[in-house]
PDB file of N, CA and C in Angstrom:
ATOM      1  N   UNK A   1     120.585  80.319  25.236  1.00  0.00           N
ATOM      2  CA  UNK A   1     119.695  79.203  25.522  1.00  0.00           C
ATOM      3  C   UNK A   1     118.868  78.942  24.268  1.00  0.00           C
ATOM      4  N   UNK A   2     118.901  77.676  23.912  1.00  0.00           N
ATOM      5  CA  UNK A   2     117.632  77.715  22.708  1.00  0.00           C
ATOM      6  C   UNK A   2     116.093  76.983  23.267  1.00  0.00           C
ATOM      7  N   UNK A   3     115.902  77.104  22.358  1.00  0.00           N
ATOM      8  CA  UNK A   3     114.305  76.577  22.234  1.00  0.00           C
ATOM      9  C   UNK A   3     113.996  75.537  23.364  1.00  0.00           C
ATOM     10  N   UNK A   4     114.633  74.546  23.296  1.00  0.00           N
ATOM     11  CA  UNK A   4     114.575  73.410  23.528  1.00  0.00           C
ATOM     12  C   UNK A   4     115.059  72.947  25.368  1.00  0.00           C
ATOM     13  N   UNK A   5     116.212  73.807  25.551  1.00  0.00           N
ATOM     14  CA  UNK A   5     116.272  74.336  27.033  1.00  0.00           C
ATOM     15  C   UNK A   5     115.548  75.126  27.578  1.00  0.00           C
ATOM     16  N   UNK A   6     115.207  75.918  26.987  1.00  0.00           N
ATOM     17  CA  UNK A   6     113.887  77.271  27.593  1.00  0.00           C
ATOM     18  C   UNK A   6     112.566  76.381  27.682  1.00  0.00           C
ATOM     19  N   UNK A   7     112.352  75.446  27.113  1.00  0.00           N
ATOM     20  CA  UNK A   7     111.152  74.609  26.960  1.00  0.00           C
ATOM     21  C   UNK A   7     110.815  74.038  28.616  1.00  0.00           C
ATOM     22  N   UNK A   8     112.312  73.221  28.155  1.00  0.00           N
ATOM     23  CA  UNK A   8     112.618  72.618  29.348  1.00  0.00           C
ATOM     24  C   UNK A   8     112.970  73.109  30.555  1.00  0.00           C
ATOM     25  N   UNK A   9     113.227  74.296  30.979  1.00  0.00           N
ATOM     26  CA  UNK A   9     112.856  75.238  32.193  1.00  0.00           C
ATOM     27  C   UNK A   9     111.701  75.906  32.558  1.00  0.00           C
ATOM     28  N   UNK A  10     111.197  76.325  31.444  1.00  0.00           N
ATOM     29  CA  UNK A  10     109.861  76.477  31.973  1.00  0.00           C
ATOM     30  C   UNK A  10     108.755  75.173  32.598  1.00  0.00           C
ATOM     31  N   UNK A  11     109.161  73.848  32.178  1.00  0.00           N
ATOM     32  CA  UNK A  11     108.187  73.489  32.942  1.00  0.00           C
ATOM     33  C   UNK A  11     108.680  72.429  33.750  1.00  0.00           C
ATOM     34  N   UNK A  12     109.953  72.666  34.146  1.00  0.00           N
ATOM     35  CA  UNK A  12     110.481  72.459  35.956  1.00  0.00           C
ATOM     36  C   UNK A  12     109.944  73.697  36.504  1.00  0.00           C
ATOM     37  N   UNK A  13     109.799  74.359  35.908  1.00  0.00           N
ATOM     38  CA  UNK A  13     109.310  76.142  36.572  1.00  0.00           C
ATOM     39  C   UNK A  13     110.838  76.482  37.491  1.00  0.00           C
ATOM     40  N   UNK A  14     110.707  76.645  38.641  1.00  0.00           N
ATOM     41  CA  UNK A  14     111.920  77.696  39.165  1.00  0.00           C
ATOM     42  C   UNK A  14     111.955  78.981  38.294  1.00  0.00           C
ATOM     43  N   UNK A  15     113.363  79.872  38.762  1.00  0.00           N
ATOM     44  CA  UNK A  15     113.206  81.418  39.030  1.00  0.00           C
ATOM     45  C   UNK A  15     114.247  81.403  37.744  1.00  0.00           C
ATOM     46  N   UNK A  16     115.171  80.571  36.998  1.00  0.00           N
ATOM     47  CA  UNK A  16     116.303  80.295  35.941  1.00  0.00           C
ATOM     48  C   UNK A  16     115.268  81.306  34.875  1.00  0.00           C
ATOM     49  N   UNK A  17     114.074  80.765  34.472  1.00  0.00           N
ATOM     50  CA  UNK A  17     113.436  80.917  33.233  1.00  0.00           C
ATOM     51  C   UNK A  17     113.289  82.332  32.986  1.00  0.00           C
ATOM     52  N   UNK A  18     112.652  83.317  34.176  1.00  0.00           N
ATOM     53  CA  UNK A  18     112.239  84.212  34.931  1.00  0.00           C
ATOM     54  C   UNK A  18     113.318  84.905  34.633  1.00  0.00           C
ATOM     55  N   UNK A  19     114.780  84.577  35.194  1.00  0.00           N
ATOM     56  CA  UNK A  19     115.652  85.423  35.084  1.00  0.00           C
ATOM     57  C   UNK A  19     116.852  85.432  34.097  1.00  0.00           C
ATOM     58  N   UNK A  20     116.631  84.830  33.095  1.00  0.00           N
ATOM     59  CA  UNK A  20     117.146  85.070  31.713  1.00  0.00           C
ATOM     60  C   UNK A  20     115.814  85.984  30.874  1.00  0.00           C
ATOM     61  N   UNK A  21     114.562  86.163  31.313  1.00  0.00           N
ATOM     62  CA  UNK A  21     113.795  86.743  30.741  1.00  0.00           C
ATOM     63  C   UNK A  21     114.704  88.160  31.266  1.00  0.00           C
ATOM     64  N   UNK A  22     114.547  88.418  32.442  1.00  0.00           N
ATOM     65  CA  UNK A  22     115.364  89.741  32.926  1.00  0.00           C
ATOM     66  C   UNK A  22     116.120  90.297  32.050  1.00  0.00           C
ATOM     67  N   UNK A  23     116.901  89.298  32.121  1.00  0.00           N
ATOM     68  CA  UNK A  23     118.470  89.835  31.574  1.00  0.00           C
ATOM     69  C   UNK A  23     118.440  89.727  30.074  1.00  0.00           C
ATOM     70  N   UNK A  24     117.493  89.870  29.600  1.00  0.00           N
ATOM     71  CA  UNK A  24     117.214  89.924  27.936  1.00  0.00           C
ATOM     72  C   UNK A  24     117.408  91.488  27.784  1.00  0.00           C
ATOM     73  N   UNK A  25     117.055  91.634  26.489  1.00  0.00           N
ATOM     74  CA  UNK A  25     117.355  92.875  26.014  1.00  0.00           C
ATOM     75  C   UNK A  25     115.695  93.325  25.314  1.00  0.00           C
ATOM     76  N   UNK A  26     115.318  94.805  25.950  1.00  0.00           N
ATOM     77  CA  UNK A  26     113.758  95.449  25.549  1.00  0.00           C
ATOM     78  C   UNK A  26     113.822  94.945  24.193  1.00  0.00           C
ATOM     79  N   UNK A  27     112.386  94.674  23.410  1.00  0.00           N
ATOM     80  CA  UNK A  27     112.046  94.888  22.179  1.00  0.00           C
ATOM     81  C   UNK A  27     112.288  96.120  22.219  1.00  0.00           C
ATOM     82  N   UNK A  28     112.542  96.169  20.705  1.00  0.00           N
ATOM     83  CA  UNK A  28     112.178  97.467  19.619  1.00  0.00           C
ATOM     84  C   UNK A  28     111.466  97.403  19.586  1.00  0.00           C
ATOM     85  N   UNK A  29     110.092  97.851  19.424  1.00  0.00           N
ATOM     86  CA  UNK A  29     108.765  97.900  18.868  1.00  0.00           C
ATOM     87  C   UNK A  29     108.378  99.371  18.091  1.00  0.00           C
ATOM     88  N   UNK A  30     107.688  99.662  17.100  1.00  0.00           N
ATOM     89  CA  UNK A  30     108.090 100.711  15.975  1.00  0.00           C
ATOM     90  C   UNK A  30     107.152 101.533  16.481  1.00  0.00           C
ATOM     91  N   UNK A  31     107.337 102.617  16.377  1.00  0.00           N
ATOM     92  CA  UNK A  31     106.163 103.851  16.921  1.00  0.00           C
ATOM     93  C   UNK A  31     105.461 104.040  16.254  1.00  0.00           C
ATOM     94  N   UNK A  32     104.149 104.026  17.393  1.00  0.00           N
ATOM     95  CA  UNK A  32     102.818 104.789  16.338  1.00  0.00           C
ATOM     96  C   UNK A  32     102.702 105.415  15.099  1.00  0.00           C
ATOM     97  N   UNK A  33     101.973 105.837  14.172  1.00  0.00           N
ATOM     98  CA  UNK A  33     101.896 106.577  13.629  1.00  0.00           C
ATOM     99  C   UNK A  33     100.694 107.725  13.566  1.00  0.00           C
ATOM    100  N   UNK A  34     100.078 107.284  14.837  1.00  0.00           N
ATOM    101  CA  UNK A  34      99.121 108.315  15.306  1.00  0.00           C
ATOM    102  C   UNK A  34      98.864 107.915  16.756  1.00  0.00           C
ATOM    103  N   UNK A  35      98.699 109.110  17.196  1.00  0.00           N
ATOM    104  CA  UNK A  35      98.118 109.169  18.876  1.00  0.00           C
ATOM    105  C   UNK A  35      96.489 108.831  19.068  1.00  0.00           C
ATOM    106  N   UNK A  36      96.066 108.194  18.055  1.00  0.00           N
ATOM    107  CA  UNK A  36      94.473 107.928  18.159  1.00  0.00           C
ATOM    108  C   UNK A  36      94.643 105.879  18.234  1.00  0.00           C
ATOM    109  N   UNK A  37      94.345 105.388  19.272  1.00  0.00           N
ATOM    110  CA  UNK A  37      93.908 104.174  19.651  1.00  0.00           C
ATOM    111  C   UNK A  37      93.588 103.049  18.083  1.00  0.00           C
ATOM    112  N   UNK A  38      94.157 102.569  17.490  1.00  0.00           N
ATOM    113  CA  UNK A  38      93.883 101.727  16.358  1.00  0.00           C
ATOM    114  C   UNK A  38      92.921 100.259  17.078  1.00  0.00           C
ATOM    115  N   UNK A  39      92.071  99.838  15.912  1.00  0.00           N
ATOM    116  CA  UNK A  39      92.094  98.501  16.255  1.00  0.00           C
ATOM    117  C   UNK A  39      92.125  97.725  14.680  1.00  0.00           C
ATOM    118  N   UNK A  40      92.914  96.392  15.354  1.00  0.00           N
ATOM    119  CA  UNK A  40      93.298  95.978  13.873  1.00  0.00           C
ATOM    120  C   UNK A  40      92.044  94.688  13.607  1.00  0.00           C
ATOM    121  N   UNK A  41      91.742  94.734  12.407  1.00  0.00           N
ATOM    122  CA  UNK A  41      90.647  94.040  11.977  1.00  0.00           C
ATOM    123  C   UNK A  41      91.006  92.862  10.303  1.00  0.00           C
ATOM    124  N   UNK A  42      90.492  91.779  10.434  1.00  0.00           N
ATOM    125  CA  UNK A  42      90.603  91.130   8.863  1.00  0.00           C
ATOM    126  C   UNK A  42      89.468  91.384   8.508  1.00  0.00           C
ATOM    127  N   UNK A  43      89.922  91.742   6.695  1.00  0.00           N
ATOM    128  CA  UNK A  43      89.119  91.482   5.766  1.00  0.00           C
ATOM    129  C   UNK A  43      89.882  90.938   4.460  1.00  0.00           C
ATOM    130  N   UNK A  44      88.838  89.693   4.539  1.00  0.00           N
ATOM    131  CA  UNK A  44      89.178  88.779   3.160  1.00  0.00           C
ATOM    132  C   UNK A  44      88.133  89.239   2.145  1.00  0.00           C
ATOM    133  N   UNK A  45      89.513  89.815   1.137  1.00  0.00           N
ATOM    134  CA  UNK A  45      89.235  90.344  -0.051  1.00  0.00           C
ATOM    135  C   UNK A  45      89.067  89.634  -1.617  1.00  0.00           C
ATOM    136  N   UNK A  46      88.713  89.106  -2.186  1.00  0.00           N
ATOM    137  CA  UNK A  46      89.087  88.365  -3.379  1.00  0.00           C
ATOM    138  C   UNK A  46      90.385  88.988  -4.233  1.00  0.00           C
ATOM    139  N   UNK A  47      90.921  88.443  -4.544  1.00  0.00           N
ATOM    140  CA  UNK A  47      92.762  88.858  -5.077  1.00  0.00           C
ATOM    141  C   UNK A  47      92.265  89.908  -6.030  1.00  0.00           C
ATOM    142  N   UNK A  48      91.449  89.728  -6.704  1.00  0.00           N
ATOM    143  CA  UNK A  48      91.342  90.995  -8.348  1.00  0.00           C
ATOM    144  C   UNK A  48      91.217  92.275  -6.819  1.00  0.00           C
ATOM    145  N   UNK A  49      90.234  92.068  -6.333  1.00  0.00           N
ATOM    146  CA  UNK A  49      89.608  93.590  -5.495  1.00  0.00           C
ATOM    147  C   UNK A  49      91.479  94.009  -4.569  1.00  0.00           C
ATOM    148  N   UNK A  50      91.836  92.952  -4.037  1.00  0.00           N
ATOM    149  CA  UNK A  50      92.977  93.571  -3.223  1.00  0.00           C
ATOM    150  C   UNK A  50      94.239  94.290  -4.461  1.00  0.00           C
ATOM    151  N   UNK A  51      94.563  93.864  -5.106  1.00  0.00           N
ATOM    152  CA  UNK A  51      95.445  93.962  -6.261  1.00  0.00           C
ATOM    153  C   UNK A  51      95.140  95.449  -6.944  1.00  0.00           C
ATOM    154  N   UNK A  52      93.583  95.726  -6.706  1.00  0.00           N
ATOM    155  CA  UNK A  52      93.575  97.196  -7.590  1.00  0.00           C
ATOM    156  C   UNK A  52      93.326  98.107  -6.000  1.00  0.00           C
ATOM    157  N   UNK A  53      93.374  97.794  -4.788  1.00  0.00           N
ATOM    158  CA  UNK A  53      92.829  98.396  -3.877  1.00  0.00           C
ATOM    159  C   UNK A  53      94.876  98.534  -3.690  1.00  0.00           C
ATOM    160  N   UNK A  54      95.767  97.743  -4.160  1.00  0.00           N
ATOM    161  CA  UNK A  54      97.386  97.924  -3.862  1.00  0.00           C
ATOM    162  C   UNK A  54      97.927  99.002  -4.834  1.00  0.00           C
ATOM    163  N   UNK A  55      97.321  98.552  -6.013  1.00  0.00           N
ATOM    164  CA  UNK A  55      97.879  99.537  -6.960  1.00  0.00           C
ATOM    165  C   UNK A  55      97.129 101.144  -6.813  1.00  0.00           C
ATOM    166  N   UNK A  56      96.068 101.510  -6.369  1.00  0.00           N
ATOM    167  CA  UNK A  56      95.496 102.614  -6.038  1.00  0.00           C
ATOM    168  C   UNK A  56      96.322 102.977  -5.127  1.00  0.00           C
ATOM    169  N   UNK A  57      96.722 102.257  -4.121  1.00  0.00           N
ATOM    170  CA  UNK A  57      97.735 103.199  -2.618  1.00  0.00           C
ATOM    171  C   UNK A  57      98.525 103.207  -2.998  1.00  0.00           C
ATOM    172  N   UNK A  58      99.389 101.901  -4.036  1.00  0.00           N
ATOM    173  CA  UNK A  58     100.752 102.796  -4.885  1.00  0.00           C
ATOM    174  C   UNK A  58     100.891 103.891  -5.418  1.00  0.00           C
ATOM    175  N   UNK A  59      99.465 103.806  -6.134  1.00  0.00           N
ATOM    176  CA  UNK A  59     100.258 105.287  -7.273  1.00  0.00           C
ATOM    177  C   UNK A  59      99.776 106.449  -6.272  1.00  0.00           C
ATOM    178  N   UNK A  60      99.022 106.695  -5.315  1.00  0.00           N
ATOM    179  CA  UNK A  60      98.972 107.414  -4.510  1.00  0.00           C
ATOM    180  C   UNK A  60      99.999 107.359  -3.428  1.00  0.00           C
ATOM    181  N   UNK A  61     101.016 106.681  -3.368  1.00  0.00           N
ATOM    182  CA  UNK A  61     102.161 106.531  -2.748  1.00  0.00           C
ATOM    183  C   UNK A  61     101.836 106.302  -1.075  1.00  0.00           C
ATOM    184  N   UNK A  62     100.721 105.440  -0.925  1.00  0.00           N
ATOM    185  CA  UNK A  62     100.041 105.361   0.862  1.00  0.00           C
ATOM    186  C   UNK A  62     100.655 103.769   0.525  1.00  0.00           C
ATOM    187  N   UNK A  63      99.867 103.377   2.416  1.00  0.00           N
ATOM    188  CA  UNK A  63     100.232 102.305   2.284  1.00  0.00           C
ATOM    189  C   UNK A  63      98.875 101.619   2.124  1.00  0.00           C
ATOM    190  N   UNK A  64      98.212 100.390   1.843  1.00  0.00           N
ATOM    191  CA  UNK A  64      97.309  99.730   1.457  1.00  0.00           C
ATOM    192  C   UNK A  64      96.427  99.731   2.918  1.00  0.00           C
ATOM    193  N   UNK A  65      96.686  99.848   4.140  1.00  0.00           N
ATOM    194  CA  UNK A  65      95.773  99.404   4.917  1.00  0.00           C
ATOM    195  C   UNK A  65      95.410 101.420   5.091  1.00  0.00           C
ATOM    196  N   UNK A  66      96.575 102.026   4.843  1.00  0.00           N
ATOM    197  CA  UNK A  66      95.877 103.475   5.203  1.00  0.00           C
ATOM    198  C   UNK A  66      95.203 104.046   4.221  1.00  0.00           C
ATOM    199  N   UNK A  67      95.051 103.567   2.896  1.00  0.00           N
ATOM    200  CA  UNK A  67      93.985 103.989   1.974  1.00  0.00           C
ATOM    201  C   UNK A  67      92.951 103.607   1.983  1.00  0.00           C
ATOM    202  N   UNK A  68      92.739 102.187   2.672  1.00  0.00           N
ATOM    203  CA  UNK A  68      91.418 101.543   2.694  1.00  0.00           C
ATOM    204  C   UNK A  68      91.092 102.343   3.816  1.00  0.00           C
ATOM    205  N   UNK A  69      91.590 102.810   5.271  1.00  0.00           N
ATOM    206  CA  UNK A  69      91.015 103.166   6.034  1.00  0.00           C
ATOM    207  C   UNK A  69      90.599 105.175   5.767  1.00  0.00           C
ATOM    208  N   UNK A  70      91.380 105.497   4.440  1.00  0.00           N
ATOM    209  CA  UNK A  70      90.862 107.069   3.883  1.00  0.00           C
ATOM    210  C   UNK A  70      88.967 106.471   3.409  1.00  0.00           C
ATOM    211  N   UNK A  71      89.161 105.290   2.523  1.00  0.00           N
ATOM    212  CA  UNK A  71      87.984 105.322   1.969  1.00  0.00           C
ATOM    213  C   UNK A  71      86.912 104.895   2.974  1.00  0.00           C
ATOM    214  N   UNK A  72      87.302 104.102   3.761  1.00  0.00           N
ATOM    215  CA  UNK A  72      86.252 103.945   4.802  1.00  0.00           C
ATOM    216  C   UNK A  72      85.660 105.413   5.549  1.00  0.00           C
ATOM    217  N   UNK A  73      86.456 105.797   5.959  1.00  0.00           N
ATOM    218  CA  UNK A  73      85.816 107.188   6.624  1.00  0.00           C
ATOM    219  C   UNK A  73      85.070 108.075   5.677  1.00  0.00           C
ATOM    220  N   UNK A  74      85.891 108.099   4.317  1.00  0.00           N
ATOM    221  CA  UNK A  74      85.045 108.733   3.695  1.00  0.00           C
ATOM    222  C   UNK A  74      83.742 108.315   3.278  1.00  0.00           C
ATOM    223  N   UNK A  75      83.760 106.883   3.267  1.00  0.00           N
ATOM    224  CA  UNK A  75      82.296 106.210   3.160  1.00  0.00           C
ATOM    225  C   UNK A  75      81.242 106.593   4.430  1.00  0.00           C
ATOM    226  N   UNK A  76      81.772 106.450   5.625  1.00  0.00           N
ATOM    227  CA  UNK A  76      80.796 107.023   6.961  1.00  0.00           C
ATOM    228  C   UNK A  76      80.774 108.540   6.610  1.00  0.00           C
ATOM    229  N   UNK A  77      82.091 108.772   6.685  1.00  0.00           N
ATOM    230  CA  UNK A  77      81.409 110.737   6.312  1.00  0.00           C
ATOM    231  C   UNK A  77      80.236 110.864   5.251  1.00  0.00           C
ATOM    232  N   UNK A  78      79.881 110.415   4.821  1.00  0.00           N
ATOM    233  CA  UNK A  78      78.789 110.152   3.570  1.00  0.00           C
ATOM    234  C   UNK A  78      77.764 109.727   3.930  1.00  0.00           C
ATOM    235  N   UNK A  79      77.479 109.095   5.250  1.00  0.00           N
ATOM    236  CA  UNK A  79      76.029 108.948   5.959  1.00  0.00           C
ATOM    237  C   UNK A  79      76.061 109.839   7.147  1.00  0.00           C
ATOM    238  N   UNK A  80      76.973 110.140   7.293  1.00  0.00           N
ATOM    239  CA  UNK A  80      76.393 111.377   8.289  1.00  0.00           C
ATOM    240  C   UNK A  80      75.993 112.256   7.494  1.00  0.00           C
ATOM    241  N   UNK A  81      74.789 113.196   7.864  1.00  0.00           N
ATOM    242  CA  UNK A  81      74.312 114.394   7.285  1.00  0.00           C
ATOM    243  C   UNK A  81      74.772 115.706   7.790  1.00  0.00           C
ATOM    244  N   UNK A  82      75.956 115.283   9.355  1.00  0.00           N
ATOM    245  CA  UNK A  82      76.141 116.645   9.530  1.00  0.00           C
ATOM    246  C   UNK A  82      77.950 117.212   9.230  1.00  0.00           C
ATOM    247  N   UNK A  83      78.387 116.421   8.389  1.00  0.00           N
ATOM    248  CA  UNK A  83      79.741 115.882   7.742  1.00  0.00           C
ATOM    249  C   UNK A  83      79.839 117.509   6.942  1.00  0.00           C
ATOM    250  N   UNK A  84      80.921 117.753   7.439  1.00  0.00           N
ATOM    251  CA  UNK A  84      81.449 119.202   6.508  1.00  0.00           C
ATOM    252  C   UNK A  84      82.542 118.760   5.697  1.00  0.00           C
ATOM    253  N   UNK A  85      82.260 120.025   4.696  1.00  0.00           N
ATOM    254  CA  UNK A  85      83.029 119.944   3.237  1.00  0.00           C
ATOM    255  C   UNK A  85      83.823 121.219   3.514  1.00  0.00           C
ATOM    256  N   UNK A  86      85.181 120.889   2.643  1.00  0.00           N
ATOM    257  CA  UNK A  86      85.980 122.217   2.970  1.00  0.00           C
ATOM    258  C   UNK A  86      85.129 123.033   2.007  1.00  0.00           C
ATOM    259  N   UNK A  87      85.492 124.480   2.023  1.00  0.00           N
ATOM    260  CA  UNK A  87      84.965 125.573   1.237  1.00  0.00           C
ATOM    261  C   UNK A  87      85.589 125.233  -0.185  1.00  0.00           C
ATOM    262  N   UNK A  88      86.712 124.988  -0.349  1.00  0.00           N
ATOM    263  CA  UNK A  88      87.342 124.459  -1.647  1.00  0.00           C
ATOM    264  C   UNK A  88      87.162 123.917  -2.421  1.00  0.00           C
ATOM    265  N   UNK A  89      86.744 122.556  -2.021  1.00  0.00           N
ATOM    266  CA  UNK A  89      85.927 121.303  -2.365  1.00  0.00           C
ATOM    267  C   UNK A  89      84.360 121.774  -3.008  1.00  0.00           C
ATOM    268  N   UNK A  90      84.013 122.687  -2.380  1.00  0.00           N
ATOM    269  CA  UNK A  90      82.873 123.231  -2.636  1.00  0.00           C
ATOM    270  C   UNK A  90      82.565 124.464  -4.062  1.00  0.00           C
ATOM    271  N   UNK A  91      83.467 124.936  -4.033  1.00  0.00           N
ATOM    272  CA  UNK A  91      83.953 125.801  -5.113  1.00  0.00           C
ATOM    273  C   UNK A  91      83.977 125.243  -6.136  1.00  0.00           C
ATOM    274  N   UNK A  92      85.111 124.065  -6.208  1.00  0.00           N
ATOM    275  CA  UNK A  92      85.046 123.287  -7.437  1.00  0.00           C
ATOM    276  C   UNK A  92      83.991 123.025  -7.865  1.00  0.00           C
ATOM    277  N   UNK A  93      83.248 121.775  -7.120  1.00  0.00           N
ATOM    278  CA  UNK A  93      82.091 121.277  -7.122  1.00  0.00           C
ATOM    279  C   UNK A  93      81.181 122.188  -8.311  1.00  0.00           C
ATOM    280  N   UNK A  94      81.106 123.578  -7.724  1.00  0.00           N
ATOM    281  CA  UNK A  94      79.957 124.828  -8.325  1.00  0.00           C
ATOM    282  C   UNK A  94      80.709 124.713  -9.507  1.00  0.00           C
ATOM    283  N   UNK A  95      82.308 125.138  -9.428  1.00  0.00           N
ATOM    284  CA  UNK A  95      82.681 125.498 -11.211  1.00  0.00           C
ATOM    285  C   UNK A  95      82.605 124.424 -11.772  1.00  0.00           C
ATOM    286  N   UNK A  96      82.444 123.284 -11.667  1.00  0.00           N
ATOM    287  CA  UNK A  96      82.991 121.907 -12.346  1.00  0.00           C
ATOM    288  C   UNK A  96      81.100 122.132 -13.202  1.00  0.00           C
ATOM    289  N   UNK A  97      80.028 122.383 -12.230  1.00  0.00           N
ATOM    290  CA  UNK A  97      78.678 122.585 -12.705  1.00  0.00           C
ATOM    291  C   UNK A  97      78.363 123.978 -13.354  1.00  0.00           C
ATOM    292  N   UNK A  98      79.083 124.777 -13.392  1.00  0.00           N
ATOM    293  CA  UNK A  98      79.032 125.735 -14.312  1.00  0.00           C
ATOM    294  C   UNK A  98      79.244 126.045 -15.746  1.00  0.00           C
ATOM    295  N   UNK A  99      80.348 124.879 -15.650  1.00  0.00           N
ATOM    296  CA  UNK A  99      81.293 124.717 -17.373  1.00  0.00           C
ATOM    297  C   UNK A  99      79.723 123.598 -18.241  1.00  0.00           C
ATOM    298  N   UNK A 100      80.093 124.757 -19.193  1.00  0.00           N
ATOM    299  CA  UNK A 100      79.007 124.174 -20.342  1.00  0.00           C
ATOM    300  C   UNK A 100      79.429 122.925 -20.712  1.00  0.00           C
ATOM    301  N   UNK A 101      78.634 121.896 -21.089  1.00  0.00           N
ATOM    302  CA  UNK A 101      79.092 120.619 -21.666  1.00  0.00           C
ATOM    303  C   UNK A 101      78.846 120.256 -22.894  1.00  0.00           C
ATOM    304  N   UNK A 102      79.599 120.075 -23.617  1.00  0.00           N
ATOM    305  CA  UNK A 102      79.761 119.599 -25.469  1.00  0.00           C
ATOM    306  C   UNK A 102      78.753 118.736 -25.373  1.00  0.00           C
ATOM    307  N   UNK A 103      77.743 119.120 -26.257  1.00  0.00           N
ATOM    308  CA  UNK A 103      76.918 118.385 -26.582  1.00  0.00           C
ATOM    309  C   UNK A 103      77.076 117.074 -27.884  1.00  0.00           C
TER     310      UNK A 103
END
């Protein structure tokens, strides 16, 4: 059926329209990639800011909406005050402030 017949059955209405919907075949639809509830949101970016926000998730090999959403959290983890740091992270941190600096 194309476009143009399906148009035209739906608005004689009857049970025809209804039951070629039936007898269709399920979407594919692609699986999650997490069991945590997403919601999808726009943000209009100016092209220079999106272009280095693409090439950052390239060479980090992510995809562009899941790097923006690393830096976002890491931006809220950064106003919470009760936000933990691995022990690792922390280590560095001390040696990185230990090493003498060339004056």
């Amino acid at each position: 059926m194309n476009r143009d017949d399906a148009t035209r059955q739906f608005h004689e209405g009857g049970d025809r329209l209804a039951e070629l919907v039936d007898e269709g075949q399920p979407a594919r639809l692609p699986t999650p990639d997490s069991d945590v509830p997403m919601v999808s949101r726009s943000v209009r970016l100016p092209l220079e800011t999106y272009e280095r926000v693409r090439a950052a998730a390239e060479a980090r090999g992510l995809g562009v909406t899941t790097l923006m959403r690393q830096w976002i959290e890491a931006g809220l983890a950064d106003l919470d005050d009760s936000a933990t740091v691995s022990l690792a992270d922390v280590r560095r941190a001390l040696a990185a402030l230990a090493q003498p600096t060339a004056a």
